[in-house]
Protein backbone atom coordinates (compact mmCIF):
# COMPACT_ATOMS: atom_id res chain seq x y z
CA UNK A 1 102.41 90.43 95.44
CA UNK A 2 100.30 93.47 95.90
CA UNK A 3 101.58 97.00 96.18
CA UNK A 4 101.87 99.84 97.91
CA UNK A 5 99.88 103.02 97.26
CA UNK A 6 101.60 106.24 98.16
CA UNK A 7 98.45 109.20 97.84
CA UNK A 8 99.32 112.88 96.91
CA UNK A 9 96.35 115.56 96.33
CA UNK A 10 95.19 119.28 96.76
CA UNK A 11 91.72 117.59 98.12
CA UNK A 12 92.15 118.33 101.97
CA UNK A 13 90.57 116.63 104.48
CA UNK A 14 87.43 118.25 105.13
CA UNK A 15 85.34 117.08 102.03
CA UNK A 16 85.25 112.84 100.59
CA UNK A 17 87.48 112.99 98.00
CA UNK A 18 90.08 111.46 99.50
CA UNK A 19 87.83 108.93 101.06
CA UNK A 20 86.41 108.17 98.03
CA UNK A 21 89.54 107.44 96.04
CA UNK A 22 90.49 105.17 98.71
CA UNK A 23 86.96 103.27 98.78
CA UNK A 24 87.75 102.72 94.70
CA UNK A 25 90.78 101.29 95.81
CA UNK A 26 89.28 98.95 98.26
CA UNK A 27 86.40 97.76 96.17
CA UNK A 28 89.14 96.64 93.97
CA UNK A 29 91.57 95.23 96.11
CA UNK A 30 91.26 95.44 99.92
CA UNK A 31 93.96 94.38 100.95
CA UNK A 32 96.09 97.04 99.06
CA UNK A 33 98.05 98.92 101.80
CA UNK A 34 97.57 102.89 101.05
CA UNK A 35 99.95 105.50 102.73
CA UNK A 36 98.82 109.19 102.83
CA UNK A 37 102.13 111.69 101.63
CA UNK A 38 99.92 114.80 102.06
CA UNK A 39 96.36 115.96 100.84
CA UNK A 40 97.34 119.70 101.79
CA UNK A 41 98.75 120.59 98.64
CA UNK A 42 97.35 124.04 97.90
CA UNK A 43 94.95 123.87 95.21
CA UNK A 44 95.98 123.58 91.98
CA UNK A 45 99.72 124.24 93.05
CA UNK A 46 101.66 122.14 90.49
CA UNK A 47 105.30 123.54 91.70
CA UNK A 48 104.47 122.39 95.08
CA UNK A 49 103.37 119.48 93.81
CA UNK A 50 106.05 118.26 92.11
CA UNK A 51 108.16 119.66 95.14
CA UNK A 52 106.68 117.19 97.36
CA UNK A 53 106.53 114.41 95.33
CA UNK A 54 110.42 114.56 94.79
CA UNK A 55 111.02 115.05 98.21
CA UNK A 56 108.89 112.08 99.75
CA UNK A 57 110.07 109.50 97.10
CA UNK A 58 113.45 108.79 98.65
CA UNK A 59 111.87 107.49 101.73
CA UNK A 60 108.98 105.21 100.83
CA UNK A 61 109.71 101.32 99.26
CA UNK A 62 111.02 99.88 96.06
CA UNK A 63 107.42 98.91 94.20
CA UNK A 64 105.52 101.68 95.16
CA UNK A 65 102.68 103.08 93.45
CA UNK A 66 102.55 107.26 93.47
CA UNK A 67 98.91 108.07 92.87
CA UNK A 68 99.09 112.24 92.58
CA UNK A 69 95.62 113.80 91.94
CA UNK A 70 96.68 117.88 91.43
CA UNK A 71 94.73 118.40 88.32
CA UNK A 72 93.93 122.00 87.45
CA UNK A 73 92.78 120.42 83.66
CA UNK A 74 90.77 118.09 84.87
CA UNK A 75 88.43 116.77 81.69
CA UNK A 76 90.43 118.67 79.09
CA UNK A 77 92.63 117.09 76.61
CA UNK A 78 95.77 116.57 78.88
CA UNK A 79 96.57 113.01 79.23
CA UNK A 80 95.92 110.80 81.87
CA UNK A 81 99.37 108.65 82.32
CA UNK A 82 101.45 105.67 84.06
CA UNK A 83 104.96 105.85 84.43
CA UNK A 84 107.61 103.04 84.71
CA UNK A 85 110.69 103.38 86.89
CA UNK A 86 113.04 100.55 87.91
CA UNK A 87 112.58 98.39 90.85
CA UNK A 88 108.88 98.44 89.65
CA UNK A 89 107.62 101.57 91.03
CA UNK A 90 105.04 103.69 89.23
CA UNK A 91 103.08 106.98 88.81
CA UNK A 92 100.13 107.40 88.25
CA UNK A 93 98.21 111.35 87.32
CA UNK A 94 97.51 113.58 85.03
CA UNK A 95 100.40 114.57 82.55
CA UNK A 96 100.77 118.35 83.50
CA UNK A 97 103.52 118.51 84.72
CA UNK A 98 103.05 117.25 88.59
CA UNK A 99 105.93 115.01 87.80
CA UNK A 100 108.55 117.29 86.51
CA UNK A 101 110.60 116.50 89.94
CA UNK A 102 110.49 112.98 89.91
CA UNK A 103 111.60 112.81 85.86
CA UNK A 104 114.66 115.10 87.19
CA UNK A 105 115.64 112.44 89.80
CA UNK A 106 115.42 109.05 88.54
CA UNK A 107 115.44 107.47 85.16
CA UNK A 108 111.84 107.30 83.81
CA UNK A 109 112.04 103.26 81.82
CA UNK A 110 108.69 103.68 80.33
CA UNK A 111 105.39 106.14 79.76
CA UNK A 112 101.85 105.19 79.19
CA UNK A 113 98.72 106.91 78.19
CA UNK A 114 95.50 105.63 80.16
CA UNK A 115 93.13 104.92 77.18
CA UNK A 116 92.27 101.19 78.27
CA UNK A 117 88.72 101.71 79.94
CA UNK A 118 88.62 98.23 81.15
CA UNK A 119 90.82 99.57 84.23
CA UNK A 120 88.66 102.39 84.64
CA UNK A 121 86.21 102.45 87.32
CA UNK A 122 83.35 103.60 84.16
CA UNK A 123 84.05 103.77 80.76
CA UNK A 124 82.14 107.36 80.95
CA UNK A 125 84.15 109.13 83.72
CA UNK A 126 83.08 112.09 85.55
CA UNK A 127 84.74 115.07 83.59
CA UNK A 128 85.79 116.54 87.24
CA UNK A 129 87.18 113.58 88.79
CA UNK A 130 89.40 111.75 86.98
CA UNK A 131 91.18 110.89 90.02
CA UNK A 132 87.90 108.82 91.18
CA UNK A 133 87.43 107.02 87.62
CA UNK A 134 90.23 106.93 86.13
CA UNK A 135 93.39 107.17 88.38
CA UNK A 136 92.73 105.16 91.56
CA UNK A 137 91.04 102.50 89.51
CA UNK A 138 94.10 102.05 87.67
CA UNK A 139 96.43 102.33 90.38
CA UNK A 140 94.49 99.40 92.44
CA UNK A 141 94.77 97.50 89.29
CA UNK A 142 97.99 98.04 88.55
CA UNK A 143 98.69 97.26 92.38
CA UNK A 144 96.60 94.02 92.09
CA UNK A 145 99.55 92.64 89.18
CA UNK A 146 97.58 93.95 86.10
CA UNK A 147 100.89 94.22 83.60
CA UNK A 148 101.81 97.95 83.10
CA UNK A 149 101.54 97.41 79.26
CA UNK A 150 98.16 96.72 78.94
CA UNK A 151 96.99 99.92 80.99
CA UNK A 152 97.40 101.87 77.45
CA UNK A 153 98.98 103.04 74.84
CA UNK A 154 103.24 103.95 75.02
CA UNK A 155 103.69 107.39 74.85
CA UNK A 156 107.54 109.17 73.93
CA UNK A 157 109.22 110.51 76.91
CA UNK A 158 109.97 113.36 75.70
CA UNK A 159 106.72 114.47 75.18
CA UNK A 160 106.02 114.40 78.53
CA UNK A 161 105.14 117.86 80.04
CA UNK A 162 107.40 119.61 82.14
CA UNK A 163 107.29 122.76 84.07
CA UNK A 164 109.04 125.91 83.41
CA UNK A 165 111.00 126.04 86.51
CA UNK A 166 113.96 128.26 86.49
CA UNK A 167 117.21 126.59 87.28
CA UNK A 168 120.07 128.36 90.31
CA UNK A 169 122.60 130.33 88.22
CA UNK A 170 126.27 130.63 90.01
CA UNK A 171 127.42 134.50 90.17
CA UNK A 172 131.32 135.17 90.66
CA UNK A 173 130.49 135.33 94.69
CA UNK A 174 127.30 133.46 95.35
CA UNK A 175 124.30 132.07 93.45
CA UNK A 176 120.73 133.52 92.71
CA UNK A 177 117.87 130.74 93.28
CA UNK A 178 114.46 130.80 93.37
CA UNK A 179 111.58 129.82 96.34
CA UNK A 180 110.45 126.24 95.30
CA UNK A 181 107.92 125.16 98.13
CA UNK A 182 106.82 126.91 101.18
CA UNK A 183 105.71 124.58 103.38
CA UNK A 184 103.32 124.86 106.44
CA UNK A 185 105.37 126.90 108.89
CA UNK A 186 106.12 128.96 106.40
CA UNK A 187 109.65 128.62 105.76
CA UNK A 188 110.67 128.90 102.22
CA UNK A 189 112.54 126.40 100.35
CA UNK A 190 114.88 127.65 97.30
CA UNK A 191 116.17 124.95 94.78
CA UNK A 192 119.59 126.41 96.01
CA UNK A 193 120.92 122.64 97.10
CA UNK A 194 123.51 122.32 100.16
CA UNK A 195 126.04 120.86 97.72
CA UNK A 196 126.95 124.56 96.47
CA UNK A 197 127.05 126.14 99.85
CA UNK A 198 128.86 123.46 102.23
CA UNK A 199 131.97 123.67 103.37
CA UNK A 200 131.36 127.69 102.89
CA UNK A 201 130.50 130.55 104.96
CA UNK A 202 127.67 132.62 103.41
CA UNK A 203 124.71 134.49 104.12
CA UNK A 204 121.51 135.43 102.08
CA UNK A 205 120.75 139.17 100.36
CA UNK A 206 117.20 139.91 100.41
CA UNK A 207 115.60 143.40 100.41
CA UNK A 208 118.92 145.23 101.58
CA UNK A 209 118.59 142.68 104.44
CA UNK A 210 121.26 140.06 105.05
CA UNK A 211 120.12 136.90 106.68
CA UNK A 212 122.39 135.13 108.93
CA UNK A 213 123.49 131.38 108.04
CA UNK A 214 122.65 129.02 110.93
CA UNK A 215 122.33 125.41 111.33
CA UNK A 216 119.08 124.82 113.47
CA UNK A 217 115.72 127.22 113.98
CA UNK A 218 116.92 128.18 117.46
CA UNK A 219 120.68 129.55 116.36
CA UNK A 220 118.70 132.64 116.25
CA UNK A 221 116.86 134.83 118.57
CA UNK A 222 113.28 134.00 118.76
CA UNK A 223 111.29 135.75 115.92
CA UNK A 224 114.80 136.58 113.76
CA UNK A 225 115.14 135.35 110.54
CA UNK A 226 117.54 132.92 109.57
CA UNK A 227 119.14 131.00 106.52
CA UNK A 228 120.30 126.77 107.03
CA UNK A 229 119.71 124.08 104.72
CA UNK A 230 116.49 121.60 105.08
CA UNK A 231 116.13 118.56 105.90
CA UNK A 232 115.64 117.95 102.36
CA UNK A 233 118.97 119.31 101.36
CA UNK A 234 118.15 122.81 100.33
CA UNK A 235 119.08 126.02 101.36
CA UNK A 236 116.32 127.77 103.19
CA UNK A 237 114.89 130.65 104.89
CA UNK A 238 113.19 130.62 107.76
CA UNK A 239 112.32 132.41 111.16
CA UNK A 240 112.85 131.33 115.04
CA UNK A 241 108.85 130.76 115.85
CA UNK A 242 107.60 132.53 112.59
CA UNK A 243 106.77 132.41 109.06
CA UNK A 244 109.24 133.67 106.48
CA UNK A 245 106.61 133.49 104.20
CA UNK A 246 104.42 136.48 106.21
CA UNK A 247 107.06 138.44 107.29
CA UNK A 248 108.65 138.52 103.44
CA UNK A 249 106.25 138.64 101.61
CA UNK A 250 107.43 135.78 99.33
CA UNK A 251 105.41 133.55 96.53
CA UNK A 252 106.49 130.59 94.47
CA UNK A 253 109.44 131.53 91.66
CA UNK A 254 110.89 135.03 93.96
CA UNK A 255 113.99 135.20 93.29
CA UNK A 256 116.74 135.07 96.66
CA UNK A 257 120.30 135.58 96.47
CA UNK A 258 123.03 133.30 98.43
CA UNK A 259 126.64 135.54 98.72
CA UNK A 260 129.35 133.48 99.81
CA UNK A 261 131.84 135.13 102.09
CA UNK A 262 135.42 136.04 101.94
């Protein structure tokens, strides 16, 4: 039975990278479905990244195959890998840590360097493209029934790379988080998660500013900012008809703090 491919990149739209990974894929297989998550990554944005990855993978099929091309070492020595998960679904990227969300929300069965060239689209792959020559050839492979074993050598788990995200610490009346992902409207996403603020009234500290907690985008007066949890399940900030982002002046890693009321 052949398998899905689920795309991530940082490519865009406007060049043919994209394009071209999926021709690879056809020539291979055409009759491998493909499914675009997003090609708007911003370049080179690992956290996000891994951010999105996480949060698409609950909502796509058992037996998928996650092809993510974000790969600021692309041609150096990091590895090109597969992973294993149960129900038969796979990853497929560089090993730089893209997939430090998905390790921290479902058991990884199995890892896999990519050193068999046979799956490669050359055995001499462009050294800025690997997503071309290497990944998408493998992942069309792999989705064609080409037995995850013989796509390389097995690699420890451990050793795969992770990164250095800093974890929500709990404070006697709140908890401090960070920003995780800002996504397109510009409302930033902490890795606060609604577990340790339901069933609780709170608020969020920023700046001497306190941000109201509401429960949709229009609780608040157009152009005031407000605090609610995501769709995803986090707790986020946001404005009616604007960007947090702008307004706040807020990158990746900032630090926010959510104070629980009496």
């Amino acid at each position: 039975m052949t398998k899905l491919i689920a795309l991530i990149t940082d490519f865009g739209l406007q060049d043919i990278y994209v394009g071209v990974i999926k021709g690879v894929i056809a020539s291979i297989n055409s009759h491998i479905p493909i499914l675009d998550i997003t090609h708007h990554i911003p370049p080179q944005d690992l956290i996000s990244a891994s951010f999105c990855l996480k949060s698409a993978y609950p909502y796509f099929p058992s037996e998928t195959i996650y092809l993510a091309v974000v790969d600021p070492g692309v041609g150096s020595t990091r590895k090109a890998i597969a992973l294993r998960a149960e129900h038969e679904t796979y990853f497929i990227g560089p090993d730089n840590g893209l997939f430090t969300g998905i390790l921290d929300l479902i058991p990884i069965l199995e890892a896999r360097e990519l050193t068999n060239r046979v799956y490669w689209r050359s055995p001499e792959p462009s050294l800025t493209f690997h997503g071309r020559d290497i990944f998408a050839s493998v992942a069309a492979h792999l989705a064609s029934g080409v037995p995850f074993e013989t796509l390389g050598e097995k690699i420890p788990l451990p050793s795969l790379v992770r990164l250095p995200l800093a974890p929500y610490q709990l404070t006697a009346d709140g908890v401090v988080g960070v920003i995780q992902y800002i996504d397109y409207f510009g409302n930033l996403i902490t890795n606060i998660p609604a577990s340790l603020v339901s069933n609780k009234s709170w608020s969020v500290s920023l700046f001497n500013t306190t941000i109201a907690q509401s429960s949709t985008y229009s609780e608040q007066p157009q152009g005031e900012l407000l605090a609610l949890i995501s769709s995803n399940g986090w707790v986020e900030i946001a404005i009616n008809g604007g960007s947090a982002a702008q307004k706040l002046q807020l990158n990746l890693g900032d630090s926010i703090y959510v104070k629980f009321k009496d």
